[in-house]
PDB file of N, CA and C in Angstrom:
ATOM      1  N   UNK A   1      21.686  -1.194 -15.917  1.00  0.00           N
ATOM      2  CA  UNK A   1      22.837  -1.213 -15.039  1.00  0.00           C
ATOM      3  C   UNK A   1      22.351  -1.008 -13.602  1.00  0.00           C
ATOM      4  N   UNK A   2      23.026  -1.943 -12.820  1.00  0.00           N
ATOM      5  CA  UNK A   2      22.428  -1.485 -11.153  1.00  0.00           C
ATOM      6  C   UNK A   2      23.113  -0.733 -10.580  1.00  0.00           C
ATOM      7  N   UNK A   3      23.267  -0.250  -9.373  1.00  0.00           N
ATOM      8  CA  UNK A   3      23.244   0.536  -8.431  1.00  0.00           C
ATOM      9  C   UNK A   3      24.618   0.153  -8.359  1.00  0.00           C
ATOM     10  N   UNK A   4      25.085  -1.088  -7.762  1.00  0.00           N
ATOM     11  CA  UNK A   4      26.615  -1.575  -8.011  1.00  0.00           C
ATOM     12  C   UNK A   4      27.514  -1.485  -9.119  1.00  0.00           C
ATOM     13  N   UNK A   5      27.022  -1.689 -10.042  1.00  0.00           N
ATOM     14  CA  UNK A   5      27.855  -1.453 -11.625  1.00  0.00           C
ATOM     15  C   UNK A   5      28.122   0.002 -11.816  1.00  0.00           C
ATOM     16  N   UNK A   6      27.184   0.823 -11.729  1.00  0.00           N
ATOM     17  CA  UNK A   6      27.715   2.572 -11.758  1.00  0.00           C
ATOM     18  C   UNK A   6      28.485   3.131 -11.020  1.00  0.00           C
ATOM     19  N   UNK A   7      28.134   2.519  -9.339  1.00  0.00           N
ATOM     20  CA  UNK A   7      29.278   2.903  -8.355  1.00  0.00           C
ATOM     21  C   UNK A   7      30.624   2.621  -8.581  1.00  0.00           C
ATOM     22  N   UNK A   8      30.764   1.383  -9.273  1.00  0.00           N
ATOM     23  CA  UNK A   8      31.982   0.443  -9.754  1.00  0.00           C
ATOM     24  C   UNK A   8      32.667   1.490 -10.966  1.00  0.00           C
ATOM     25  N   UNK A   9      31.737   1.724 -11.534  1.00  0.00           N
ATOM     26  CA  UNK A   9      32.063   2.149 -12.801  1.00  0.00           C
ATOM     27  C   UNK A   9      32.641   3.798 -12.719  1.00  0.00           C
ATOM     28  N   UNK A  10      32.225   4.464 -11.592  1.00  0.00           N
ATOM     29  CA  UNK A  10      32.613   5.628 -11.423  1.00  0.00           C
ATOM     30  C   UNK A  10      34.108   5.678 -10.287  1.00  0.00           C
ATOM     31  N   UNK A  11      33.814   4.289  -9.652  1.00  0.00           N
ATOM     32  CA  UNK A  11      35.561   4.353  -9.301  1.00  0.00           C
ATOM     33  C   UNK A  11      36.481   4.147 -10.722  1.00  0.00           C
ATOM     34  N   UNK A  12      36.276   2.962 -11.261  1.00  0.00           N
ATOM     35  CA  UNK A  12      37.314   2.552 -12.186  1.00  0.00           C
ATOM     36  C   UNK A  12      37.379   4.339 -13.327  1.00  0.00           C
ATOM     37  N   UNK A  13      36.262   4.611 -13.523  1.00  0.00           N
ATOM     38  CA  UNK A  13      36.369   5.850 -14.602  1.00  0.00           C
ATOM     39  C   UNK A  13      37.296   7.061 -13.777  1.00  0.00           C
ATOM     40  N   UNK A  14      37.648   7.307 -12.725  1.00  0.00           N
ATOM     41  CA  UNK A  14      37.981   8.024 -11.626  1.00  0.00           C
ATOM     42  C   UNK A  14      39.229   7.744 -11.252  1.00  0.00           C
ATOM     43  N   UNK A  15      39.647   6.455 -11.582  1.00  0.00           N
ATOM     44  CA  UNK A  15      40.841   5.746 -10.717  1.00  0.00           C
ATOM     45  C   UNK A  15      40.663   5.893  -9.062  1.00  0.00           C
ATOM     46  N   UNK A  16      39.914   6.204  -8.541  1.00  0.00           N
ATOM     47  CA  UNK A  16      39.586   6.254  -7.070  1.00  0.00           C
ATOM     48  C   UNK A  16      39.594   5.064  -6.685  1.00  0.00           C
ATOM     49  N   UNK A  17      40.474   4.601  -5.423  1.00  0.00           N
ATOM     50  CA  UNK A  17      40.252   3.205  -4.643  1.00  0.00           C
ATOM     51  C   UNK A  17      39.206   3.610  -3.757  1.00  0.00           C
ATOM     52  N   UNK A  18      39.013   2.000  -3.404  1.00  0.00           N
ATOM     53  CA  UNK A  18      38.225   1.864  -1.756  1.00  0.00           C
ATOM     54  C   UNK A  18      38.554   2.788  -0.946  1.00  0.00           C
ATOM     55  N   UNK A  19      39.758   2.776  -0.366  1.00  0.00           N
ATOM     56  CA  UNK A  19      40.249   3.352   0.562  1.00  0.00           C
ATOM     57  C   UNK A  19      40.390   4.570   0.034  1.00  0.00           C
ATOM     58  N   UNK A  20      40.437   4.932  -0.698  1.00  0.00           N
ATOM     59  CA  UNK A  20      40.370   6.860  -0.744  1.00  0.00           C
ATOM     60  C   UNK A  20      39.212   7.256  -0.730  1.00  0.00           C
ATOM     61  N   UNK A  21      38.242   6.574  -1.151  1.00  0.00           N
ATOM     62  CA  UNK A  21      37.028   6.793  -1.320  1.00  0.00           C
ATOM     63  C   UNK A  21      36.517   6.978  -0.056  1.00  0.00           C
ATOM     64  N   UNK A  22      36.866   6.008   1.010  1.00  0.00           N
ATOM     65  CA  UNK A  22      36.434   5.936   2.032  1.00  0.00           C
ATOM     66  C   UNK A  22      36.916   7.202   3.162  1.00  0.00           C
ATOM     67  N   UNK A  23      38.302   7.253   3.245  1.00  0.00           N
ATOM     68  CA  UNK A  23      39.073   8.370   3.919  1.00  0.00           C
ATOM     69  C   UNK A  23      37.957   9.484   3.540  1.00  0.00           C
ATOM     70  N   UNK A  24      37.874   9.803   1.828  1.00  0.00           N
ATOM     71  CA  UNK A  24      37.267  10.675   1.463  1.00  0.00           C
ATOM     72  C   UNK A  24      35.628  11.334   2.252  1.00  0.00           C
ATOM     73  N   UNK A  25      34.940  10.237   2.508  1.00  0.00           N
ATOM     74  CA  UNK A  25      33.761  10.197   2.556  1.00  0.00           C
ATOM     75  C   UNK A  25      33.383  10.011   3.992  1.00  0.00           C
ATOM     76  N   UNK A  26      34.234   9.343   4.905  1.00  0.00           N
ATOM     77  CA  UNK A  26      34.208   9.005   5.831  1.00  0.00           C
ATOM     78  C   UNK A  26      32.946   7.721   5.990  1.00  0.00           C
ATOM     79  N   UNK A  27      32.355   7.399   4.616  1.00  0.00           N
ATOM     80  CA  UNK A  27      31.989   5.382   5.123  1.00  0.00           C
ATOM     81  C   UNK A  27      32.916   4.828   5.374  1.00  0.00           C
ATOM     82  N   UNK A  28      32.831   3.551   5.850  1.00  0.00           N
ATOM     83  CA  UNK A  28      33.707   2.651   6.218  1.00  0.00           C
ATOM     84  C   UNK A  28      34.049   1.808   4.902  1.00  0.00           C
ATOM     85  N   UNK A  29      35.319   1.214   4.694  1.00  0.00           N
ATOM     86  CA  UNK A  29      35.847   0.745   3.733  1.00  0.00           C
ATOM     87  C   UNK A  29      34.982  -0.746   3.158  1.00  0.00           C
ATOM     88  N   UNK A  30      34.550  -1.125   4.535  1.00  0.00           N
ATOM     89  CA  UNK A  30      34.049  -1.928   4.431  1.00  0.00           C
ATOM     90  C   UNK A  30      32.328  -1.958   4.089  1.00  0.00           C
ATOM     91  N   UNK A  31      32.175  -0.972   3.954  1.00  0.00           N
ATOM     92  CA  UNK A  31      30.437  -0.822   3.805  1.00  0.00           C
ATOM     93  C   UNK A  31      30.897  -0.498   1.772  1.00  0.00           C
ATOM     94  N   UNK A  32      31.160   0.422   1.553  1.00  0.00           N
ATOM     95  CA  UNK A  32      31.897   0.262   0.057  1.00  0.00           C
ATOM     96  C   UNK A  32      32.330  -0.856  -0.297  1.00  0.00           C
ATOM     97  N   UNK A  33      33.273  -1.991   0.026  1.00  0.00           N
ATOM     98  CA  UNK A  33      33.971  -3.054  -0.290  1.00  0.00           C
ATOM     99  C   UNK A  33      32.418  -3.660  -0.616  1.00  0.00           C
ATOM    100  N   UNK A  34      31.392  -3.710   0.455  1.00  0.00           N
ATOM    101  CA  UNK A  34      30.765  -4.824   0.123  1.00  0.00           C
ATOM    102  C   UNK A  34      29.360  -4.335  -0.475  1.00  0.00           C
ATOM    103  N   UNK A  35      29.498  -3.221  -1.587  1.00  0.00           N
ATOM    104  CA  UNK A  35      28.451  -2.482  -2.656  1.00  0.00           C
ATOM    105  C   UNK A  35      28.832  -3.833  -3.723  1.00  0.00           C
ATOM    106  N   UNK A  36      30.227  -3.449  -3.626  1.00  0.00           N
ATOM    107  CA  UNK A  36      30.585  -4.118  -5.077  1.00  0.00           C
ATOM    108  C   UNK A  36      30.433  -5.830  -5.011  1.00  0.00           C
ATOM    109  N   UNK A  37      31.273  -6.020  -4.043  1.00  0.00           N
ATOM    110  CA  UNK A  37      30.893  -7.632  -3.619  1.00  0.00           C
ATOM    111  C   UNK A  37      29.925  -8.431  -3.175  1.00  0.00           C
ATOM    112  N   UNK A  38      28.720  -7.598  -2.657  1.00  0.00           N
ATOM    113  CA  UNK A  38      27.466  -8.053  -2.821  1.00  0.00           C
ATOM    114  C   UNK A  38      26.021  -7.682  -4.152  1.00  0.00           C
ATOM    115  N   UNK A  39      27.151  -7.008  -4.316  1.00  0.00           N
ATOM    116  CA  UNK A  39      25.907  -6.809  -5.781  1.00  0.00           C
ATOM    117  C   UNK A  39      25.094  -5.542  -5.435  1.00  0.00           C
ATOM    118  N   UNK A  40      25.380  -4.809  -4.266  1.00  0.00           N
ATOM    119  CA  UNK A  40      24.034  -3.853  -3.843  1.00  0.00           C
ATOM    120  C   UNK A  40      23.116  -3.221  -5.191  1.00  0.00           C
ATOM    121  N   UNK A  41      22.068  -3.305  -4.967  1.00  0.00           N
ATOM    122  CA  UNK A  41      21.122  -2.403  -5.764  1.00  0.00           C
ATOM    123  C   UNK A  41      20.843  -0.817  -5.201  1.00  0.00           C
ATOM    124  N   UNK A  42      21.133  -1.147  -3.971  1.00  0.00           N
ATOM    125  CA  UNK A  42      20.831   0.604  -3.479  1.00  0.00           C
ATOM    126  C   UNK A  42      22.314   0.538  -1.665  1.00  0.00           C
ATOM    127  N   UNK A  43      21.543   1.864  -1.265  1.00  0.00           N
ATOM    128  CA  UNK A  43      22.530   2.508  -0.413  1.00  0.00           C
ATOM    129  C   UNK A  43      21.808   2.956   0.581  1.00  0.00           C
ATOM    130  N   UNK A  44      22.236   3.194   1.998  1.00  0.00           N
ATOM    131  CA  UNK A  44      21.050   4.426   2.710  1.00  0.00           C
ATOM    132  C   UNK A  44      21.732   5.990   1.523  1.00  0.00           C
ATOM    133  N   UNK A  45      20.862   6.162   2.251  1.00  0.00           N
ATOM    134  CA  UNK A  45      20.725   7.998   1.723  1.00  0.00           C
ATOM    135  C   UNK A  45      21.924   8.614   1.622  1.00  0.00           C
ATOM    136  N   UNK A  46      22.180   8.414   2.946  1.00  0.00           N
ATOM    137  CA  UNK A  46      23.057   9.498   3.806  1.00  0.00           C
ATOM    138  C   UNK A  46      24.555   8.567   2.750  1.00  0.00           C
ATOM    139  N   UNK A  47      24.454   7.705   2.989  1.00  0.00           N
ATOM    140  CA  UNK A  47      25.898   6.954   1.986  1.00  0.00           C
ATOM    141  C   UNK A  47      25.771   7.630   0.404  1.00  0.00           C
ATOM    142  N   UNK A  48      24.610   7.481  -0.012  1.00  0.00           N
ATOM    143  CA  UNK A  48      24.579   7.895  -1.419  1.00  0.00           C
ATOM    144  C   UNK A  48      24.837   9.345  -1.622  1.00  0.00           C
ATOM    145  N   UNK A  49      24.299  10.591  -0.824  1.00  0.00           N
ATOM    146  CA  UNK A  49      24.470  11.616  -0.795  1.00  0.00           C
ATOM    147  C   UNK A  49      26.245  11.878  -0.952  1.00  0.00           C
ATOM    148  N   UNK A  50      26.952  11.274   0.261  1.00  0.00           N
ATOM    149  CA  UNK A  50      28.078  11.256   0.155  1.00  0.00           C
ATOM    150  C   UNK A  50      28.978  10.485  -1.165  1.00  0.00           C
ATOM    151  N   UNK A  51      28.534   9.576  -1.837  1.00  0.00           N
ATOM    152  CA  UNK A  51      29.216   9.089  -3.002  1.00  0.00           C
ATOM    153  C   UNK A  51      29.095   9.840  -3.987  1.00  0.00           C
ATOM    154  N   UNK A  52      27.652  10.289  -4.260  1.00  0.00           N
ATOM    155  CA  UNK A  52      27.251  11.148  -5.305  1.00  0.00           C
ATOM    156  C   UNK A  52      27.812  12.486  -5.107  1.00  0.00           C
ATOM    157  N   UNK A  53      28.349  13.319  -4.258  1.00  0.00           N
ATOM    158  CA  UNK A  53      29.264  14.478  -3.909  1.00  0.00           C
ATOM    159  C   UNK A  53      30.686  14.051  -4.070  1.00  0.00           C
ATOM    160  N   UNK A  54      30.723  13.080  -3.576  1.00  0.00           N
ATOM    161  CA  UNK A  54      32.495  12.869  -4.414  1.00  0.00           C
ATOM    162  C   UNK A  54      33.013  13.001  -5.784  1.00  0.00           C
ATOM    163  N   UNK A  55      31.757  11.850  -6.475  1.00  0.00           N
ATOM    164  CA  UNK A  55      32.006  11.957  -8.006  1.00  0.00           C
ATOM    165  C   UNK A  55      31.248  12.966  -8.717  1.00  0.00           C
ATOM    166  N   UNK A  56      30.638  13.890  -7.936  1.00  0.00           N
ATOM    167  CA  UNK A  56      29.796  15.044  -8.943  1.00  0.00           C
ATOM    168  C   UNK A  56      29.273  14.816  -9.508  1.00  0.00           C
ATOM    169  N   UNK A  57      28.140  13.584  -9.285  1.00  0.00           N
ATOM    170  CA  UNK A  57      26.866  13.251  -9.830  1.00  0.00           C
ATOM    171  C   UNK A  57      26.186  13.033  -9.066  1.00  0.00           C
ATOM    172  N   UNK A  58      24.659  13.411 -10.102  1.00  0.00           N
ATOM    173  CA  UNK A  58      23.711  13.336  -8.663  1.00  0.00           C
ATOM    174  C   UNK A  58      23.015  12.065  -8.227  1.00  0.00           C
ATOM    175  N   UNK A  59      22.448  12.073  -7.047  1.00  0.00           N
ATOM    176  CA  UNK A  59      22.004  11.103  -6.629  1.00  0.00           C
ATOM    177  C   UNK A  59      21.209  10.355  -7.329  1.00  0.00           C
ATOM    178  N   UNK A  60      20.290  10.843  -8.091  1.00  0.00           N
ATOM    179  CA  UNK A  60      19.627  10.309  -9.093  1.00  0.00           C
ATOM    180  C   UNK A  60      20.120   9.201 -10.087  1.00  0.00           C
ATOM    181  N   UNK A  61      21.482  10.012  -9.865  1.00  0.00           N
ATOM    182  CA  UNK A  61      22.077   9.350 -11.618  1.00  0.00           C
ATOM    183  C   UNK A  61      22.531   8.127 -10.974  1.00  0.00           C
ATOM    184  N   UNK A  62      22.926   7.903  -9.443  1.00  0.00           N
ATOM    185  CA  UNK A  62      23.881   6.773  -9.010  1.00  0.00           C
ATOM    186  C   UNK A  62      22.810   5.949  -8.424  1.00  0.00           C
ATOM    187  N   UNK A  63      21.677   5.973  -7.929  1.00  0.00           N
ATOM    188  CA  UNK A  63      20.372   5.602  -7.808  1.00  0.00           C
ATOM    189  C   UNK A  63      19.292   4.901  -8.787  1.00  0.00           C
ATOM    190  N   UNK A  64      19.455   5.652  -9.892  1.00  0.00           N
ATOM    191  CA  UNK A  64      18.596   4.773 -11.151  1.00  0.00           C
ATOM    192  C   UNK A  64      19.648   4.962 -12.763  1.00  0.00           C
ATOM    193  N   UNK A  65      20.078   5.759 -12.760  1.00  0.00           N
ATOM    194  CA  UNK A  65      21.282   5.770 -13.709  1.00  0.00           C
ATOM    195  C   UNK A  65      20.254   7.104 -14.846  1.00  0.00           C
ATOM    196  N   UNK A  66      19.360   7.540 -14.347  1.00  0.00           N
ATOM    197  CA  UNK A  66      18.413   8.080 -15.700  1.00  0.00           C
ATOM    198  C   UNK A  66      18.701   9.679 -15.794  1.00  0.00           C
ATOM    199  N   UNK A  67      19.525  10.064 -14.588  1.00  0.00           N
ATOM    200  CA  UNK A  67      19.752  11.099 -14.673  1.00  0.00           C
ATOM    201  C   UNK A  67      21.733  11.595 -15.509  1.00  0.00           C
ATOM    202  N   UNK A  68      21.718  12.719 -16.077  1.00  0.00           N
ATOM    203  CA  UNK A  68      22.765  12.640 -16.652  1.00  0.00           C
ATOM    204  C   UNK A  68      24.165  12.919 -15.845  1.00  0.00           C
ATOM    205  N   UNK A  69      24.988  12.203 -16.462  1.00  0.00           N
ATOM    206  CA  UNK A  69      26.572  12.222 -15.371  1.00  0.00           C
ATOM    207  C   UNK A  69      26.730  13.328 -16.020  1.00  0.00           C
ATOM    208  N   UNK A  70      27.342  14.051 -14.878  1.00  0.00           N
ATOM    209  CA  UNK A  70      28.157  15.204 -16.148  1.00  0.00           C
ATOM    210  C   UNK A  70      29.311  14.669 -17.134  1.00  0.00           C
ATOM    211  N   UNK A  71      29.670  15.121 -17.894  1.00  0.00           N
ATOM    212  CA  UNK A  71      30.450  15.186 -19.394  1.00  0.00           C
ATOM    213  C   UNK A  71      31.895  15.210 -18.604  1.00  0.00           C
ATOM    214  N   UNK A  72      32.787  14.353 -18.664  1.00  0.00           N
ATOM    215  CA  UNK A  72      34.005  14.338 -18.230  1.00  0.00           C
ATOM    216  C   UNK A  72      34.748  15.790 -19.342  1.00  0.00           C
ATOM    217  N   UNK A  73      35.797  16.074 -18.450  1.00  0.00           N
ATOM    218  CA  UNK A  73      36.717  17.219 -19.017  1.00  0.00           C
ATOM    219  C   UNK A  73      37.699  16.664 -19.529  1.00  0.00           C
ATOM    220  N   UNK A  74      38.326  17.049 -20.499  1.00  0.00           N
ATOM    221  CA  UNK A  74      40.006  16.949 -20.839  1.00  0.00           C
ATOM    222  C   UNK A  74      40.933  17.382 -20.384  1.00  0.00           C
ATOM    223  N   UNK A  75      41.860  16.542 -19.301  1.00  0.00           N
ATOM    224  CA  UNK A  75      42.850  17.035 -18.789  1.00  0.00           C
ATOM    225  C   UNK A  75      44.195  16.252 -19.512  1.00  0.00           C
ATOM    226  N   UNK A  76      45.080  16.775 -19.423  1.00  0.00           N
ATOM    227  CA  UNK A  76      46.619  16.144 -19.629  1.00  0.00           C
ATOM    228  C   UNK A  76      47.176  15.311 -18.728  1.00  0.00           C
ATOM    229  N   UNK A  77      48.097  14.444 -19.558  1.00  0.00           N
ATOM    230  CA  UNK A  77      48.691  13.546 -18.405  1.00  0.00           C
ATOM    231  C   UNK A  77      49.310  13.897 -16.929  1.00  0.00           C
ATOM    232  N   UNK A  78      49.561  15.416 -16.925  1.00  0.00           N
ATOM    233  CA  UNK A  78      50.292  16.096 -15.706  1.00  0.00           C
ATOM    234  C   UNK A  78      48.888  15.915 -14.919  1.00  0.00           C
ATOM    235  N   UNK A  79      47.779  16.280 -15.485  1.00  0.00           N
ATOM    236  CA  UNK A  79      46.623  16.875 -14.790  1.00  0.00           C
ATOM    237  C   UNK A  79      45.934  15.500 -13.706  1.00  0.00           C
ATOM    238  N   UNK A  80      46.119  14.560 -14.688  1.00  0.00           N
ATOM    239  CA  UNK A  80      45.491  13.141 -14.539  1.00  0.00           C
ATOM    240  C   UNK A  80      46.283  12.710 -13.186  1.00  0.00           C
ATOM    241  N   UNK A  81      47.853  12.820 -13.278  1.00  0.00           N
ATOM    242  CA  UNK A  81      48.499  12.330 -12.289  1.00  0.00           C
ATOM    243  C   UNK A  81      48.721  12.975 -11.131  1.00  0.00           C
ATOM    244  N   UNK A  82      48.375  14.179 -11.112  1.00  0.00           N
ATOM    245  CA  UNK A  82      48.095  15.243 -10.116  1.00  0.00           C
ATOM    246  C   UNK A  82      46.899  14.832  -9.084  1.00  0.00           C
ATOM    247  N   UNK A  83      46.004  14.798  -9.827  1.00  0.00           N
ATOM    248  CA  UNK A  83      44.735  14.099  -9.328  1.00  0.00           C
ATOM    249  C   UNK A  83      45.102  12.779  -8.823  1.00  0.00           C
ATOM    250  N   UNK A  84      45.725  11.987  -9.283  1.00  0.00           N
ATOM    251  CA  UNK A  84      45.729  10.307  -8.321  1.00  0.00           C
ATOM    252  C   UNK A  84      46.392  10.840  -7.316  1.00  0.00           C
ATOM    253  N   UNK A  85      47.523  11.665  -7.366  1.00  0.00           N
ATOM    254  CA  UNK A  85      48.038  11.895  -6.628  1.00  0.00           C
ATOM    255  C   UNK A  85      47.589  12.736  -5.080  1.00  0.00           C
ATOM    256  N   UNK A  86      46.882  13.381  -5.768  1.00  0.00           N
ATOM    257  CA  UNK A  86      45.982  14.582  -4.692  1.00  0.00           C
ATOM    258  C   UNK A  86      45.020  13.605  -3.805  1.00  0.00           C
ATOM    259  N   UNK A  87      44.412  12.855  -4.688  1.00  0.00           N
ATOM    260  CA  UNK A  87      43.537  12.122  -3.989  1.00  0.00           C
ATOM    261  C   UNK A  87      44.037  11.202  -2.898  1.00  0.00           C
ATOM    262  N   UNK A  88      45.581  10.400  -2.712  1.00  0.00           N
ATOM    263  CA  UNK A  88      46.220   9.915  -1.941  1.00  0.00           C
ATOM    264  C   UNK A  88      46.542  10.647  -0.624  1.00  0.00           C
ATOM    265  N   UNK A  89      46.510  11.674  -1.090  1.00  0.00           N
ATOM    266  CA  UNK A  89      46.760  12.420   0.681  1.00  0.00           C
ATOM    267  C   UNK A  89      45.876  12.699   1.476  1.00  0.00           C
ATOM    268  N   UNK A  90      46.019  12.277   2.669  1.00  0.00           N
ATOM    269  CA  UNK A  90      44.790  12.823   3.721  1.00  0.00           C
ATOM    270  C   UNK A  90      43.901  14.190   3.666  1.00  0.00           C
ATOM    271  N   UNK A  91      42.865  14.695   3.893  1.00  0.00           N
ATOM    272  CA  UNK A  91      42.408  15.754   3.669  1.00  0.00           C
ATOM    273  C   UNK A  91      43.119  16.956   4.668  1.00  0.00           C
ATOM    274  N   UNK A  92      43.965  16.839   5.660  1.00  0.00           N
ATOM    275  CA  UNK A  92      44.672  17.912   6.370  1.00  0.00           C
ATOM    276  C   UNK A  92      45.567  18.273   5.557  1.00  0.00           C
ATOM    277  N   UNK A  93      46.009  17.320   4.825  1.00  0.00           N
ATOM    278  CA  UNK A  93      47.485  17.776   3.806  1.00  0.00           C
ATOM    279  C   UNK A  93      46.955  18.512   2.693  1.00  0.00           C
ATOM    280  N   UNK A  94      45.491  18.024   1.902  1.00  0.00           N
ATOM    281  CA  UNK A  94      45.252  18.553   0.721  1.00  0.00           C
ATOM    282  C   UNK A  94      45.133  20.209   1.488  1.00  0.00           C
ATOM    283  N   UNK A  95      44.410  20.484   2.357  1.00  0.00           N
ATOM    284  CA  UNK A  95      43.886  22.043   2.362  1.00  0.00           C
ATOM    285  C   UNK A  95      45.360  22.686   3.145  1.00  0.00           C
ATOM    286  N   UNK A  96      46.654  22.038   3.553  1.00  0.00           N
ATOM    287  CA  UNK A  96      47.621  22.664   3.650  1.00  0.00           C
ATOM    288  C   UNK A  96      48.363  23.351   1.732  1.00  0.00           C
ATOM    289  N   UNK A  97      48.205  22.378   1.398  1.00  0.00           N
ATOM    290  CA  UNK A  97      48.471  22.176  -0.307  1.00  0.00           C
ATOM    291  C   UNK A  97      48.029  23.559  -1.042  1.00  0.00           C
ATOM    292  N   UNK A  98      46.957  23.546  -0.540  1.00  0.00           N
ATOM    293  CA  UNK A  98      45.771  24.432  -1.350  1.00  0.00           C
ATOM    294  C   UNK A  98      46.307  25.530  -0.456  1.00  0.00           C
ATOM    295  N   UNK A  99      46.742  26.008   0.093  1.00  0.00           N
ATOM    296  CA  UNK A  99      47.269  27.441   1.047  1.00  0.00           C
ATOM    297  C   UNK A  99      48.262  28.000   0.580  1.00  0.00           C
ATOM    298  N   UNK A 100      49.208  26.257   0.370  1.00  0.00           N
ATOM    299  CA  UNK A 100      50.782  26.559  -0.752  1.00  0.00           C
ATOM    300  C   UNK A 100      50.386  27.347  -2.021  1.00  0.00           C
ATOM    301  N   UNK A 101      49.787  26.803  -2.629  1.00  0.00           N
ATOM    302  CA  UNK A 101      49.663  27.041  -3.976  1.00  0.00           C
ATOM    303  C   UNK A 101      48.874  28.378  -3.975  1.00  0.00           C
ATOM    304  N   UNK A 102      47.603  28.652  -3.382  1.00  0.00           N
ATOM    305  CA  UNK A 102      47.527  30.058  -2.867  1.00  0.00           C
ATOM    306  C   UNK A 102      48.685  30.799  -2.913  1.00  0.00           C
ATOM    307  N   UNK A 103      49.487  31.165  -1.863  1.00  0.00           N
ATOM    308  CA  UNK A 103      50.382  31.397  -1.749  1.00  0.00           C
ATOM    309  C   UNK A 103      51.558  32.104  -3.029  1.00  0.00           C
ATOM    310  N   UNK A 104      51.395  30.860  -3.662  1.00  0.00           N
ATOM    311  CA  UNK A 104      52.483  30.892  -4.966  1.00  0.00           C
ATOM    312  C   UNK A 104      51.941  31.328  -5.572  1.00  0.00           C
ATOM    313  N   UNK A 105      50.404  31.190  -5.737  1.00  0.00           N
ATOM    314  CA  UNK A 105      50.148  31.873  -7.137  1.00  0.00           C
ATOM    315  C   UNK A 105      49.939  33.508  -6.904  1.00  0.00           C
ATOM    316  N   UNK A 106      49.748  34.028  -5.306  1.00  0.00           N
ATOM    317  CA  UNK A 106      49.976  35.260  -4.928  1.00  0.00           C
ATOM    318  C   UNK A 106      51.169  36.105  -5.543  1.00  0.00           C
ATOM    319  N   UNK A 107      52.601  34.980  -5.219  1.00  0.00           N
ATOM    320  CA  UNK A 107      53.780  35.445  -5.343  1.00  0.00           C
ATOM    321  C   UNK A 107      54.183  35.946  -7.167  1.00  0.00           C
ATOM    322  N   UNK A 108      53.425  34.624  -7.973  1.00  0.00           N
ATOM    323  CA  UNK A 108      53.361  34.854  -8.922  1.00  0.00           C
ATOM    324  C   UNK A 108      53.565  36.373 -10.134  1.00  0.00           C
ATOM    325  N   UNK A 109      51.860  36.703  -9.012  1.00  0.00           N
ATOM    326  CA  UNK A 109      51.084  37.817  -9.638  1.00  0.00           C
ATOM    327  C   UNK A 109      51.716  38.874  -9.229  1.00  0.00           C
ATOM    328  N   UNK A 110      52.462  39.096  -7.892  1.00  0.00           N
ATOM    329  CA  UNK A 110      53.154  40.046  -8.022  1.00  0.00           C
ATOM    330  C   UNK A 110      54.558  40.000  -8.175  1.00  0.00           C
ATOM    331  N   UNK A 111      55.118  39.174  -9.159  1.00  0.00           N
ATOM    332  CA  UNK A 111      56.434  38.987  -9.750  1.00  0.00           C
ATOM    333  C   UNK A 111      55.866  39.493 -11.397  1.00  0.00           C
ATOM    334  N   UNK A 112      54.929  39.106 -11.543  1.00  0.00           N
ATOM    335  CA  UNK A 112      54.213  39.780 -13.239  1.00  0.00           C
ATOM    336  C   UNK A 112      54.198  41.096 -13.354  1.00  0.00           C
ATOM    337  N   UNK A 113      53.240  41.893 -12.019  1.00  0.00           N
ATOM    338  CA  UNK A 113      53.082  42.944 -11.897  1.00  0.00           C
ATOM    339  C   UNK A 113      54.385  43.979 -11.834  1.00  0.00           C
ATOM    340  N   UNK A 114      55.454  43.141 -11.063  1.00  0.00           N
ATOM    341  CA  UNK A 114      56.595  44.354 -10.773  1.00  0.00           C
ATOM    342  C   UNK A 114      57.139  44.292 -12.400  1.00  0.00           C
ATOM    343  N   UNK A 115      57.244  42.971 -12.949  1.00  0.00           N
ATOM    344  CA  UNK A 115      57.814  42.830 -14.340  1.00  0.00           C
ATOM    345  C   UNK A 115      57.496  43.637 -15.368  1.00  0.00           C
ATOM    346  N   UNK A 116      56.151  43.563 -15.337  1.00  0.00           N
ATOM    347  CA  UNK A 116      55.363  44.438 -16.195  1.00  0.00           C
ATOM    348  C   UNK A 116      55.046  45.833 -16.016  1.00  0.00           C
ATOM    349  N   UNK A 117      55.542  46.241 -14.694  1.00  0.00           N
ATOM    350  CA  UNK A 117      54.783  47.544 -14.542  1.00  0.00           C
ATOM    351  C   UNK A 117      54.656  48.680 -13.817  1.00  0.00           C
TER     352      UNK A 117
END
């Protein structure tokens, strides 16, 4: 498998588009668009470093394929759609998100605590 087919293969396994990928990573949409549409065998560095940190594999593995992907997890359909979903928002919104939910799960713990105790 080349360098293009795994990259390919870790969007489609991911559901990640171009464009999130890209927002994500800050390459250009168009330097990604044309991995897949030219067939690339490789990447600069600095691009691969950044792809291989998105999908949590290492460079190695997206580079020659010999190193191991990690083992996907089992999530639920809530979990799955959470994630497409998360991934659609700009990164100012996700770490507002992540403050909310902080937040709530603060409020949570001490709605347990008074309940319980």
């Amino acid at each position: 498998m080349e360098f293009y087919e795994r990259f390919q293969k870790l969007l489609l396994d991911s559901e990640c588009t171009i464009a999130n990928l890209s927002r994500a990573t800050g390459i250009p949409y168009t330097t990604l668009d044309g991995i897949i549409k030219k067939k690339s065998k490789s990447t600069s560095l600095d691009n691969a470093f950044a792809i291989a940190k998105y999908f949590k594999v290492s460079v190695e593995y997206l580079g020659t394929g010999k190193d191991d992907k990690p083992r996907p997890i089992s999530l639920t359909k809530n979990e799955e759609q959470l994630i497409v979903l998360w991934r659609q928002l700009p990164h100012d919104e996700q770490m507002q998100e992540i403050g909310r939910i902080g937040l709530l799960l603060e409020q949570c713990a001490a709605y347990d605590k008074e309940k319980n105790g």
